[in-house]
N, C-alpha and C. Protein backbone atom coordinates (compact mmCIF):
# COMPACT_ATOMS: atom_id res chain seq x y z
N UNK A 1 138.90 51.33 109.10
CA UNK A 1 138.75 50.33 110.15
C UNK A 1 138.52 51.07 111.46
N UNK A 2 137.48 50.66 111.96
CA UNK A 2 137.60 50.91 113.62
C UNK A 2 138.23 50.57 114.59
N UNK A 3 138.32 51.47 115.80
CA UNK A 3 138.76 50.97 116.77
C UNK A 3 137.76 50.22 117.59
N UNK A 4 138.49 49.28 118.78
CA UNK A 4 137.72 48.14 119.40
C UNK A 4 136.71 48.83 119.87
N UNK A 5 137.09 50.22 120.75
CA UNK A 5 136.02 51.08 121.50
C UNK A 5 135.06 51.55 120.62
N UNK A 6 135.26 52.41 119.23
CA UNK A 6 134.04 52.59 118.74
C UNK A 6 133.37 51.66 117.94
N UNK A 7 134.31 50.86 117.37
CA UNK A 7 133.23 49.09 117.37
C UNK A 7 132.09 49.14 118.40
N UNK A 8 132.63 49.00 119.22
CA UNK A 8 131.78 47.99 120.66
C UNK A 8 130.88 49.27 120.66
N UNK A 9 131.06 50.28 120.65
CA UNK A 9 129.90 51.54 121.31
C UNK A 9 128.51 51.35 119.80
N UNK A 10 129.44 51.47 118.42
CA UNK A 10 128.28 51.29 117.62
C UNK A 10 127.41 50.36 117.82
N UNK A 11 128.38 48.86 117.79
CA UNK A 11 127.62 47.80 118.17
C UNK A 11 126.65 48.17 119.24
N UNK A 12 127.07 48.64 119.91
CA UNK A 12 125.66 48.70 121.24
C UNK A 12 124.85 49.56 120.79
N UNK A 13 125.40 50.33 120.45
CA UNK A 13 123.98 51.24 119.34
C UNK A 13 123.08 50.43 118.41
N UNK A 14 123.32 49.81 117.94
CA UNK A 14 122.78 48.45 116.76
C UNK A 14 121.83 48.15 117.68
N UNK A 15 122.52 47.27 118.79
CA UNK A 15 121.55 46.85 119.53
C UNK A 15 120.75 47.45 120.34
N UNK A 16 120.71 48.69 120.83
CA UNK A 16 119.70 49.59 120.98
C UNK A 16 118.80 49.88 120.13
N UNK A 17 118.88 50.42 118.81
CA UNK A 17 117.80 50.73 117.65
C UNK A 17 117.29 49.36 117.94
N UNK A 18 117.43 48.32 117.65
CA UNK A 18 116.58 47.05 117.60
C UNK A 18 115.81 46.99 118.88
N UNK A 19 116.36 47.43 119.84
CA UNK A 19 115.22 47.29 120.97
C UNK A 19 114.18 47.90 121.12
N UNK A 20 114.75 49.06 120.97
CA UNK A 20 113.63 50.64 120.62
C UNK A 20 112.98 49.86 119.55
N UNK A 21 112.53 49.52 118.50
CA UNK A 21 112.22 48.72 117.59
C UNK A 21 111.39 48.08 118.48
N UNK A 22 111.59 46.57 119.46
CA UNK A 22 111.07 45.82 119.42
C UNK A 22 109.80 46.27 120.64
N UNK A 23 110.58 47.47 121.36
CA UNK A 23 109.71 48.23 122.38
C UNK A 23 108.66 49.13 121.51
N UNK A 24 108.99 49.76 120.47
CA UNK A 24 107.58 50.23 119.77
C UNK A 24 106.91 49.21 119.37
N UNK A 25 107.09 48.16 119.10
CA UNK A 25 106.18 47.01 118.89
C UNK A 25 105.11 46.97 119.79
N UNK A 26 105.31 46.50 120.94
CA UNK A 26 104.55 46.49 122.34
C UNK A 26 103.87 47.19 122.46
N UNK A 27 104.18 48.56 122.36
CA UNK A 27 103.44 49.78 122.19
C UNK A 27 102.16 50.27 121.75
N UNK A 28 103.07 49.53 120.37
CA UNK A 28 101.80 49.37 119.31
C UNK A 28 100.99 48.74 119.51
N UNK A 29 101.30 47.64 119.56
CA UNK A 29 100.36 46.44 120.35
C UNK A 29 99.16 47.11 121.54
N UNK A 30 100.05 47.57 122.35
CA UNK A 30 99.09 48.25 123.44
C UNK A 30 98.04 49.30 123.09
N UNK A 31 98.53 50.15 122.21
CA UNK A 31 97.73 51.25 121.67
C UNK A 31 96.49 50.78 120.78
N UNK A 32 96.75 49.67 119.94
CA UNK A 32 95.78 48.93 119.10
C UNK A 32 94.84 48.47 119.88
N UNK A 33 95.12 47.89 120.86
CA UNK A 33 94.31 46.68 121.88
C UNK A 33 93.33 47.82 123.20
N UNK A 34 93.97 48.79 123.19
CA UNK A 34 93.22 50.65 124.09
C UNK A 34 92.36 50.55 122.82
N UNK A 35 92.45 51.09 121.34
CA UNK A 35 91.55 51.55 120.71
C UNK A 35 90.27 50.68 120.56
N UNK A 36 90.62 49.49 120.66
CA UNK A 36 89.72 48.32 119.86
C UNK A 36 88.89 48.20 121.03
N UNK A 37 89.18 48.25 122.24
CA UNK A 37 88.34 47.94 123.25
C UNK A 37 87.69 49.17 123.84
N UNK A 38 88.36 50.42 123.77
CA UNK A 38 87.78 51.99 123.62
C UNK A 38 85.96 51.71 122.85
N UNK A 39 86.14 51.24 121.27
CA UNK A 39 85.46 51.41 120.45
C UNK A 39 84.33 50.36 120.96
N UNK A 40 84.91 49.32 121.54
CA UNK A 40 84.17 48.09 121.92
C UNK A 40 83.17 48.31 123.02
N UNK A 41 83.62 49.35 123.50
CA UNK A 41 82.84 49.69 125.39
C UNK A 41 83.69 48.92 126.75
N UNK A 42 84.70 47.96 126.34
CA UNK A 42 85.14 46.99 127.09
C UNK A 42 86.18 47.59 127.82
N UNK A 43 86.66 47.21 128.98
CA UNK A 43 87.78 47.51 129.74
C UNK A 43 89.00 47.87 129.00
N UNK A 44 89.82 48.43 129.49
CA UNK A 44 91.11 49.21 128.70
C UNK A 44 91.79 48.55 129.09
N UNK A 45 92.95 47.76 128.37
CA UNK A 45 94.05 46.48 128.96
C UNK A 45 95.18 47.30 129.56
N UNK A 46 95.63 47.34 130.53
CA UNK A 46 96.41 47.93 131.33
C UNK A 46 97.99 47.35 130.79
N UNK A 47 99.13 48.39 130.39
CA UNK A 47 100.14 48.48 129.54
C UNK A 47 100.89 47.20 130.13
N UNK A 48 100.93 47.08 131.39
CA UNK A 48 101.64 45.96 132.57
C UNK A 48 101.29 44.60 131.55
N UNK A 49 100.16 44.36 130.31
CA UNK A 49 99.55 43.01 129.86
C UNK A 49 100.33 43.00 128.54
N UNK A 50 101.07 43.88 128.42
CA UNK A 50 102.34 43.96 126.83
C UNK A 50 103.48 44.64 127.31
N UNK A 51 104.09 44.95 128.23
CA UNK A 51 105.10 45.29 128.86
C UNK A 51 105.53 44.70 130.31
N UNK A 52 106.86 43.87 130.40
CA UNK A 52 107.10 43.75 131.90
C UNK A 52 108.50 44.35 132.01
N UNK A 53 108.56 45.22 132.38
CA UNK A 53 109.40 45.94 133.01
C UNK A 53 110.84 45.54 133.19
N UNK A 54 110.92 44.07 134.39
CA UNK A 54 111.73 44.15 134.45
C UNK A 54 112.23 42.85 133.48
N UNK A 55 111.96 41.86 133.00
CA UNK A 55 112.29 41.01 131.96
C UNK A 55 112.64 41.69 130.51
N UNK A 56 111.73 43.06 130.19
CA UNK A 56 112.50 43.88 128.89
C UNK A 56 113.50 44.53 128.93
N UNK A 57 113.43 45.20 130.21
CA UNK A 57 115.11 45.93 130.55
C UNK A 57 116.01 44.79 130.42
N UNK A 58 116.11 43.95 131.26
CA UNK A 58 116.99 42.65 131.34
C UNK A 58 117.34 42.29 130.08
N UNK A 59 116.01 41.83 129.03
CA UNK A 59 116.73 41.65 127.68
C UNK A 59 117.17 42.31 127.16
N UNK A 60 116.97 43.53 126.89
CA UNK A 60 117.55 45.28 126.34
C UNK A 60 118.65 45.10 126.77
N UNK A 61 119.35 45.19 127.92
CA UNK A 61 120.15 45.14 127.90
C UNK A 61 121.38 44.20 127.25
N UNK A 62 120.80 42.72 127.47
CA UNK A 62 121.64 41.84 127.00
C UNK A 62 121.43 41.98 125.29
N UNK A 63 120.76 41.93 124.91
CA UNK A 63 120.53 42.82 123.47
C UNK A 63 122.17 44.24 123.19
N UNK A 64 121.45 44.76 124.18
CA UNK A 64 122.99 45.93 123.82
C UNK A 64 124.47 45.03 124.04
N UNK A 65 124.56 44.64 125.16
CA UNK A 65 125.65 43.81 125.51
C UNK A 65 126.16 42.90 123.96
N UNK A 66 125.74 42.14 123.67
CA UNK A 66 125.43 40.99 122.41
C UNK A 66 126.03 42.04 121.46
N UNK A 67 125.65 43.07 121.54
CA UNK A 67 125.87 44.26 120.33
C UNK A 67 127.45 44.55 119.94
N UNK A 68 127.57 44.71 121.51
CA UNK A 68 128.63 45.58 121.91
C UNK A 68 129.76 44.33 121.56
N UNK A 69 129.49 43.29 122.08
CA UNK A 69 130.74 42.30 121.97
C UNK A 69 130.80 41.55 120.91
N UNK A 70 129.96 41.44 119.94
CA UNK A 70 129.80 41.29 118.59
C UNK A 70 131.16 42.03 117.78
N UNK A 71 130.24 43.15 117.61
CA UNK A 71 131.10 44.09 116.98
C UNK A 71 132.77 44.56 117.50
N UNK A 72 132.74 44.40 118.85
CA UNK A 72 133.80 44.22 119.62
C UNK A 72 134.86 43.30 118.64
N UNK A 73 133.89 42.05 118.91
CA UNK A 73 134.98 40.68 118.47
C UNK A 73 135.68 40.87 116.89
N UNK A 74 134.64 41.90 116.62
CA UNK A 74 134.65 41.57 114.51
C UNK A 74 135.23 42.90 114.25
N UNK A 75 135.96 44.25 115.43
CA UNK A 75 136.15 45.22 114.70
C UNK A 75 137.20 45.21 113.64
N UNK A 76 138.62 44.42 113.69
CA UNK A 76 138.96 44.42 112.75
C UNK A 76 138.41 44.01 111.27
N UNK A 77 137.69 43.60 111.29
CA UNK A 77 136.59 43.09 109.88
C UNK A 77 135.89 44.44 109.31
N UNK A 78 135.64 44.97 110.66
CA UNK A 78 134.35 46.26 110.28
C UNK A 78 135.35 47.52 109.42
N UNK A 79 134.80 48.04 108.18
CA UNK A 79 135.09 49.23 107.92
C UNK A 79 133.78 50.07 107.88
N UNK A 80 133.88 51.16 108.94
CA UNK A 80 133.00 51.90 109.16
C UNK A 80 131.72 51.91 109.85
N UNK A 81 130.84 52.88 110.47
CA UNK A 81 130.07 52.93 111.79
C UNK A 81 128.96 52.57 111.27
N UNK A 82 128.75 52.47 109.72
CA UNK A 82 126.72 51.56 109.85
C UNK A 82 127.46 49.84 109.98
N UNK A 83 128.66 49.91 109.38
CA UNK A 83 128.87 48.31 109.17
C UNK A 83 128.66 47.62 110.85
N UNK A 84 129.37 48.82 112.08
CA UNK A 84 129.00 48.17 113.29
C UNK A 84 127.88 48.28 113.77
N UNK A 85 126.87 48.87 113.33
CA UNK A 85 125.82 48.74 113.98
C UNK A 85 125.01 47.92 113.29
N UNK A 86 125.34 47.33 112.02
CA UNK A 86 124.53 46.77 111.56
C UNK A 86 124.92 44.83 112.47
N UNK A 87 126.04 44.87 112.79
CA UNK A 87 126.64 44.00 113.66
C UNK A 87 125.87 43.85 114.31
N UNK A 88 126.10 44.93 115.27
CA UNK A 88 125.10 45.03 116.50
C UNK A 88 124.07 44.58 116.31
N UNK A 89 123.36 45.00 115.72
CA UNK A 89 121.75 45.18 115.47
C UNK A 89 121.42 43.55 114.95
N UNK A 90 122.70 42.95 114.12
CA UNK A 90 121.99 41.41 113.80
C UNK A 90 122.91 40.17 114.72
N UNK A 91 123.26 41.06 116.16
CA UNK A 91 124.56 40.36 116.75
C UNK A 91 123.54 38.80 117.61
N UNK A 92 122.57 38.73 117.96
CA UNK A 92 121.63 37.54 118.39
C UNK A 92 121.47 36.36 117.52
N UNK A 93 121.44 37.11 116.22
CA UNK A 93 121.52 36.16 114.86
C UNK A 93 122.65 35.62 114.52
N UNK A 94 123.54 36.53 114.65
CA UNK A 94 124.77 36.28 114.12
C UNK A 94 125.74 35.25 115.13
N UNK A 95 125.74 35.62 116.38
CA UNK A 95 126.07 35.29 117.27
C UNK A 95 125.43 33.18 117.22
N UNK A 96 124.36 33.30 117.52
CA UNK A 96 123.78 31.99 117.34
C UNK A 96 124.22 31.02 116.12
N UNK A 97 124.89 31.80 115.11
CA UNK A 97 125.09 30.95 113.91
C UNK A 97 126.49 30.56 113.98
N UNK A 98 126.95 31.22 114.94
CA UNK A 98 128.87 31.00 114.79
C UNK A 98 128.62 29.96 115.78
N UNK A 99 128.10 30.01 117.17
CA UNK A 99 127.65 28.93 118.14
C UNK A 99 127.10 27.40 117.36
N UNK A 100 126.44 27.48 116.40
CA UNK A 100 126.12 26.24 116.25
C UNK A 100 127.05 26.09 114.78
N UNK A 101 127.99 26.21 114.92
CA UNK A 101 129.00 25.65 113.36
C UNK A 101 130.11 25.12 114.30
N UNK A 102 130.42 24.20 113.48
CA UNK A 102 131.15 23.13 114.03
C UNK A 102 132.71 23.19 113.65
N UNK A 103 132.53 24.05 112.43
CA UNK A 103 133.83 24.25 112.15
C UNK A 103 133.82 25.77 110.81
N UNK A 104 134.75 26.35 111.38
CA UNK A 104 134.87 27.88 110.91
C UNK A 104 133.78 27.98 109.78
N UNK A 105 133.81 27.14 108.30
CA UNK A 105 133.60 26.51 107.24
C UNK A 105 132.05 26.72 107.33
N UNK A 106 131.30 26.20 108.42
CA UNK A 106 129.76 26.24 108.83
C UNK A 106 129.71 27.16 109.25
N UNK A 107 130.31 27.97 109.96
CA UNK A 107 129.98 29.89 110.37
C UNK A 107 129.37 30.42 109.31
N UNK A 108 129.96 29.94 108.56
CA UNK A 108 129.76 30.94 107.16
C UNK A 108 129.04 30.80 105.99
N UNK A 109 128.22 29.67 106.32
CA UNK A 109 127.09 28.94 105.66
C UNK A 109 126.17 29.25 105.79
N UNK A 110 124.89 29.54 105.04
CA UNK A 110 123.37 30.60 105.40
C UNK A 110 122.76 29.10 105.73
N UNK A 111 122.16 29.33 107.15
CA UNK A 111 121.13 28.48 107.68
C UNK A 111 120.48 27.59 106.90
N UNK A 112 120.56 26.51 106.84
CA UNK A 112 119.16 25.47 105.99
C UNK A 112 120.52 24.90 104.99
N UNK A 113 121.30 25.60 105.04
CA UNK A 113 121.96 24.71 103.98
C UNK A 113 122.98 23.78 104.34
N UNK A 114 123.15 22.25 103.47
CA UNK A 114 123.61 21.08 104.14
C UNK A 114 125.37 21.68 103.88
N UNK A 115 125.80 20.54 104.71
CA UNK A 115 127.72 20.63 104.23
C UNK A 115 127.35 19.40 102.99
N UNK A 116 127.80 19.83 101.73
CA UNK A 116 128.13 19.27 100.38
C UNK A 116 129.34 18.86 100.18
N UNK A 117 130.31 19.11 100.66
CA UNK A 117 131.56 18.83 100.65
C UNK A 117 132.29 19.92 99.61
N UNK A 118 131.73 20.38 98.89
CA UNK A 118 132.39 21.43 97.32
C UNK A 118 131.79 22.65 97.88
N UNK A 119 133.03 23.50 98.10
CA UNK A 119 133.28 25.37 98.74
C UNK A 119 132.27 25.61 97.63
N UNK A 120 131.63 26.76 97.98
CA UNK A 120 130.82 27.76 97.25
C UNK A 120 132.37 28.49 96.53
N UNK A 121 131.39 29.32 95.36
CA UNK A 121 132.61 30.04 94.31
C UNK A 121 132.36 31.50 95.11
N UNK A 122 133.89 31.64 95.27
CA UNK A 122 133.75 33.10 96.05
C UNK A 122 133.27 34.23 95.14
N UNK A 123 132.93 34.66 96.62
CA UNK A 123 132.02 36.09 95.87
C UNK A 123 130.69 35.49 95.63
N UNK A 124 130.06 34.61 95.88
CA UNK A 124 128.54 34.24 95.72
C UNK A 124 127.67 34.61 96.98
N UNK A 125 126.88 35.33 96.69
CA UNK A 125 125.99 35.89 97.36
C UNK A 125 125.37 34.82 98.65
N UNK A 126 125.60 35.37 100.11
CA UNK A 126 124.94 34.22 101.02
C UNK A 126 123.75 34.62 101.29
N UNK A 127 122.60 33.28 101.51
CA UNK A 127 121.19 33.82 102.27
C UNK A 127 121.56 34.63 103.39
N UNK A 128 120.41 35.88 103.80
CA UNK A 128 120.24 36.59 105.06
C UNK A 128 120.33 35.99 105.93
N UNK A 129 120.92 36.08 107.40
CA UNK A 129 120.85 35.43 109.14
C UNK A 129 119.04 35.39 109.02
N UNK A 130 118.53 34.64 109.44
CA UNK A 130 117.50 34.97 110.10
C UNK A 130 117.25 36.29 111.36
N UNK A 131 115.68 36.65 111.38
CA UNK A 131 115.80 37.65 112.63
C UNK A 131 115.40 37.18 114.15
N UNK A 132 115.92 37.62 115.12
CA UNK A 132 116.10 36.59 116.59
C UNK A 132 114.16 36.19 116.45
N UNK A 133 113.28 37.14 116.16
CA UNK A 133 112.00 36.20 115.89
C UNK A 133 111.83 35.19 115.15
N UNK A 134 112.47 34.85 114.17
CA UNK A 134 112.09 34.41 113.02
C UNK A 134 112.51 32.49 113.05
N UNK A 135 113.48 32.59 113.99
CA UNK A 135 114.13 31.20 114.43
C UNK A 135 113.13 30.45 115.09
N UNK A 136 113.13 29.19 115.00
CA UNK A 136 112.55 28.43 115.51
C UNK A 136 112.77 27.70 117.17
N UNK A 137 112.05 27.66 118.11
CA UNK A 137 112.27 27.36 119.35
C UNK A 137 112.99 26.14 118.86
N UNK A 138 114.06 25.87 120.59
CA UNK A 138 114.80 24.68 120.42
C UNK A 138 113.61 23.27 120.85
């Protein structure tokens, strides 16, 4: 079991790799969209048109934050440092699913599925969180 402090630090690590992640995305994006228009003869899209600066820091951060207090909240649960970063890293997802359950019972229910009234048999495998892309706007 961890402590709260290296909980919360993995967790923010979690949520760092995922940003770095979502920042090579952009990247990519940018580098694809230089080559294609390189090859094209056309103007070179200036990085400022897949990166804003200060709205990605802002989320990066709250991304790490989310991480950190995730794993924070759940260190007694966590045994060991991938289990907190893996916290971290799905703490937007995870976080959003405890927010919309109404009662402990729905925390712990994989998305899409109704309340039936009859507990699942423990030990049955739950669907994956969704990933913070993958959700649908409110």
């Amino acid at each position: 079991m961890l402590t709260w402090a290296e909980a919360g630090a993995c967790g923010a690590a979690g949520g760092l790799i995922v940003e770095a992640v979502v920042t090579f995305g952009r990247l990519h994006a940018w580098q694809q969209a230089r080559h294609a228009a390189r090859a094209a003869g056309d103007q070179l899209p200036r990085m400022a048109e897949f990166v804003d600066p200060l709205a990605d820091s802002l989320a990066a951060l709250f991304r790490v934050l989310l991480g950190c207090v995730a794993a924070w909240a759940l260190h007694d649960q966590i045994i060991g440092v991938y289990a907190a970063v893996v916290v971290g890293a799905s703490a937007p997802a995870l976080l959003a699913q405890i927010g919309r359950a109404a009662t402990p019972a729905d925390a712990l229910r994989p998305p899409g599925e109704e309340a039936s009234g009859a507990a699942s048999a423990p030990g049955a495998p739950m669907a994956p969180l969704p990933l913070p892309h993958e959700e649908a706007a409110p």
